[in-house]
Protein backbone atom coordinates (compact mmCIF):
# COMPACT_ATOMS: atom_id res chain seq x y z
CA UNK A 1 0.00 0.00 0.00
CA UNK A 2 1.11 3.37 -0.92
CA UNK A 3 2.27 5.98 2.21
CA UNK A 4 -0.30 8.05 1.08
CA UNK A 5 -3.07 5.85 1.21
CA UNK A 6 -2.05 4.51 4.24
CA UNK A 7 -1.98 8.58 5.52
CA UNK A 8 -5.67 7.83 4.46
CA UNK A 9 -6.48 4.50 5.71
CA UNK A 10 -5.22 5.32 9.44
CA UNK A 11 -7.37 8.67 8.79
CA UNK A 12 -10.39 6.72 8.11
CA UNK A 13 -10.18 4.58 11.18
CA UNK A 14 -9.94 7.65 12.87
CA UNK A 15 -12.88 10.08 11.33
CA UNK A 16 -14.92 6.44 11.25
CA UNK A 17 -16.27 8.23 7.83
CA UNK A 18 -15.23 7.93 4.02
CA UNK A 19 -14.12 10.78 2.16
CA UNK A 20 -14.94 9.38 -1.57
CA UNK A 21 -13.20 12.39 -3.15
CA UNK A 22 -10.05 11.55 -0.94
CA UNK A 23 -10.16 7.94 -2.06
CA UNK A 24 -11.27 8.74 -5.54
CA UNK A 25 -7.53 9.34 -6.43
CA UNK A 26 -5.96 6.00 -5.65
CA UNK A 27 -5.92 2.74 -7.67
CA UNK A 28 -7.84 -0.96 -7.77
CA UNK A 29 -5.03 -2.22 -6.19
CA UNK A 30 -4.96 0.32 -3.28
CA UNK A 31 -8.48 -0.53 -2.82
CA UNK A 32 -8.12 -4.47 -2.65
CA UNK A 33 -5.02 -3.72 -0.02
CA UNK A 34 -7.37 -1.04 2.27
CA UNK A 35 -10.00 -3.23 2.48
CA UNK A 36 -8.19 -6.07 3.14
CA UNK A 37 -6.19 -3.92 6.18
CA UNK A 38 -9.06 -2.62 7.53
CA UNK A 39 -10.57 -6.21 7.98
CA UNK A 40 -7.69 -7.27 9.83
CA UNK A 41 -7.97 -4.08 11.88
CA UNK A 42 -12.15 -5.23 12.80
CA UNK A 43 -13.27 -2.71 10.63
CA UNK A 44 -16.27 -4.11 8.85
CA UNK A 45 -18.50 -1.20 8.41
CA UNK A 46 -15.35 0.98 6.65
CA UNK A 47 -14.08 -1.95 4.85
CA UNK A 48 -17.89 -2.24 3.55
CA UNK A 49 -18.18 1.46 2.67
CA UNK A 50 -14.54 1.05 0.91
CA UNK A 51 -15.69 -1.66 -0.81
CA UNK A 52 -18.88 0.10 -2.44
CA UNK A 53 -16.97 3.35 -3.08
CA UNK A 54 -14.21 0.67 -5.11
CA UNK A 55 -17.08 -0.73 -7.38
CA UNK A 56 -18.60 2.92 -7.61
CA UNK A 57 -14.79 3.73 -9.12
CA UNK A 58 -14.14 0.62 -10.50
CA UNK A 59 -16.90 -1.73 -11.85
CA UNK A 60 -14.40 -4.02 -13.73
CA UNK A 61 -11.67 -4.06 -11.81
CA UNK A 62 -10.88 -7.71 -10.88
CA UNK A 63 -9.27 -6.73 -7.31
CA UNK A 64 -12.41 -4.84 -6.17
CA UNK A 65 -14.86 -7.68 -7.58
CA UNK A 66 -13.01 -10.33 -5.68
CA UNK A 67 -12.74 -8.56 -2.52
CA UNK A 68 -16.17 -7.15 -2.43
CA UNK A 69 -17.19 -10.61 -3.30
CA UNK A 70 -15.48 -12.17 -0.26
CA UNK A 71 -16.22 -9.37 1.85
CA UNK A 72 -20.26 -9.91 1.24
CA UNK A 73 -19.75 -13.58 2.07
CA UNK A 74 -18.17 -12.30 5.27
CA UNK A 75 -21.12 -10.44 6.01
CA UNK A 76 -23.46 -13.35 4.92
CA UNK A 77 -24.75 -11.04 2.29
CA UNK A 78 -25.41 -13.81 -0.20
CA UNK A 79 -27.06 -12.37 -2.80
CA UNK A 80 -24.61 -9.61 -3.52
CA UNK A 81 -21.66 -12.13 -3.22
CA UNK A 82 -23.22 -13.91 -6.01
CA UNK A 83 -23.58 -11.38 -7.89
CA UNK A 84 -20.63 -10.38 -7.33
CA UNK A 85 -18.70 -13.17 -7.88
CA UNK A 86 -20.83 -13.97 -11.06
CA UNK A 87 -19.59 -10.27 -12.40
CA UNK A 88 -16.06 -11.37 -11.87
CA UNK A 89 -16.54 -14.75 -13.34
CA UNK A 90 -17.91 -13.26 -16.36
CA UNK A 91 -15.00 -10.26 -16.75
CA UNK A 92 -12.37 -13.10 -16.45
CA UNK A 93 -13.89 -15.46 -18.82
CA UNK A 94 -11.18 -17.76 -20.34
CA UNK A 95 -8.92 -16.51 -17.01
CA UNK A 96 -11.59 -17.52 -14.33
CA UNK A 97 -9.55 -18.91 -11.11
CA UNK A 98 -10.93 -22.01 -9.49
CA UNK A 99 -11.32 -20.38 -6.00
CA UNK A 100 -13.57 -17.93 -7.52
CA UNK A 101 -15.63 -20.76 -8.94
CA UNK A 102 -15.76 -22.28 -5.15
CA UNK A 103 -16.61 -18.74 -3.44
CA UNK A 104 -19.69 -18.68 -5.97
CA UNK A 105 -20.94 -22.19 -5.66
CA UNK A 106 -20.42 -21.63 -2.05
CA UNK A 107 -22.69 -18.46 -1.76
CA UNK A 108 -25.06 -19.91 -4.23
CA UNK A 109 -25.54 -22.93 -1.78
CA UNK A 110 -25.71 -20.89 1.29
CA UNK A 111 -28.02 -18.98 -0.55
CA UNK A 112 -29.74 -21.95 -1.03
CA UNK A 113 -29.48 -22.37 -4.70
CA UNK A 114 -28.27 -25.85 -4.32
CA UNK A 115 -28.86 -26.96 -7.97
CA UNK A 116 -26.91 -24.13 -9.24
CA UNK A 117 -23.98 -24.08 -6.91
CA UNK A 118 -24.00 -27.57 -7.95
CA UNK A 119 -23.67 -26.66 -11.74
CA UNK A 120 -20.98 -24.32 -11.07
CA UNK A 121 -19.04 -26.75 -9.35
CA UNK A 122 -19.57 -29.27 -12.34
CA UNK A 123 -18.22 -26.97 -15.02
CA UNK A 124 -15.37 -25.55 -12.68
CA UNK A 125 -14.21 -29.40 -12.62
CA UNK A 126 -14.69 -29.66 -16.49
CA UNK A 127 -11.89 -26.94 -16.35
CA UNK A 128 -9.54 -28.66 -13.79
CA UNK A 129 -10.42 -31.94 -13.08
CA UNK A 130 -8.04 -32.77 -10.69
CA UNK A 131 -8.46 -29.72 -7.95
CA UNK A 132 -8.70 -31.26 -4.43
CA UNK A 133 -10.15 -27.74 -3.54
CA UNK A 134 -13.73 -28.38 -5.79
CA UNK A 135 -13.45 -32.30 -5.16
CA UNK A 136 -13.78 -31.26 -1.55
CA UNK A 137 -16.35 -28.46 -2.23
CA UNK A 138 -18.40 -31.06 -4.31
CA UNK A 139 -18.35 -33.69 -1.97
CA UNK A 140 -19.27 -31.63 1.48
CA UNK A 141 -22.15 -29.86 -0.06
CA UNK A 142 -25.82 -31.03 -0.26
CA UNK A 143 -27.53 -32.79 -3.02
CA UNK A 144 -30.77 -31.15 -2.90
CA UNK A 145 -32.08 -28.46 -1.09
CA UNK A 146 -34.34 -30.50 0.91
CA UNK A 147 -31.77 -31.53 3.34
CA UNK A 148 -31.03 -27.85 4.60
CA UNK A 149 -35.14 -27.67 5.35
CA UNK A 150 -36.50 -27.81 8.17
CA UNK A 151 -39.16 -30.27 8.94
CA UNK A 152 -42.13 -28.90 8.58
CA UNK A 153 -44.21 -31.01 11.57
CA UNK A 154 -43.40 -33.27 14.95
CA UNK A 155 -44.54 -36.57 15.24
């Protein structure tokens, strides 16, 4: 992270309030690294607001997708980390990482979109065939959605 937007960072912490014209000035990157800091500082609300001000800046940036992504999964936000992580999945295309494939299927089936998430996982292991990672990710998560209900009546 740059001095400068660590001047701003430890600024932020401090004011507990985003200046968007301050931040407007530094890069994807710089975003992806503040966030991540201010996570590890148990900053959740600023690394939130840093977050939306990054994809307010930056819709396609990779760094900010990915973050924001993980960061909504944090929060249990499931429908924005899907869609989040189904922007980044389509801006990297060809380049999509398996990880990113495993974040989605995993918010889709905490989201309860079991059938998807399972779909995801099929063609991420069309792609590599051999990750442990999505074997594992496969193999842990429910077939149907009717094992996560609840019953519906006691006998």
């Amino acid at each position: 992270m740059q001095i400068e937007f660590q001047k701003t960072m430890h600024q932020l912490v401090k004011d507990q309030s985003l200046n968007l014209k301050e931040v407007s000035r530094f890069s994807a990157v710089d975003f992806r690294l503040g966030i991540q800091w201010l996570v590890s500082e148990d900053q959740p609300n600023l690394a939130q607001s840093l977050a939306d001000a990054g994809l307010a800046l930056f819709p396609l940036s990779e760094d900010i997708l990915a973050i924001a992504g993980l960061l909504a999964m944090t929060r249990e936000d499931w429908p924005l980390a899907i869609e989040l992580l189904q922007d980044l999945v389509s801006l990297q295309k060809d380049n999509v990482q398996p990880m990113t494939c495993q974040m989605l299927a995993r918010a889709l089936a905490c989201n309860l979109d079991i059938a998807e998430a399972h779909q995801v996982l099929d063609q991420a292991m069309k792609l590599w065939p051999n990750n442990l990672e999505l074997e594992a990710e496969k193999h842990a998560m429910p077939l149907t959605q009717d094992v996560m209900s609840a019953p519906t009546q006691f006998n």
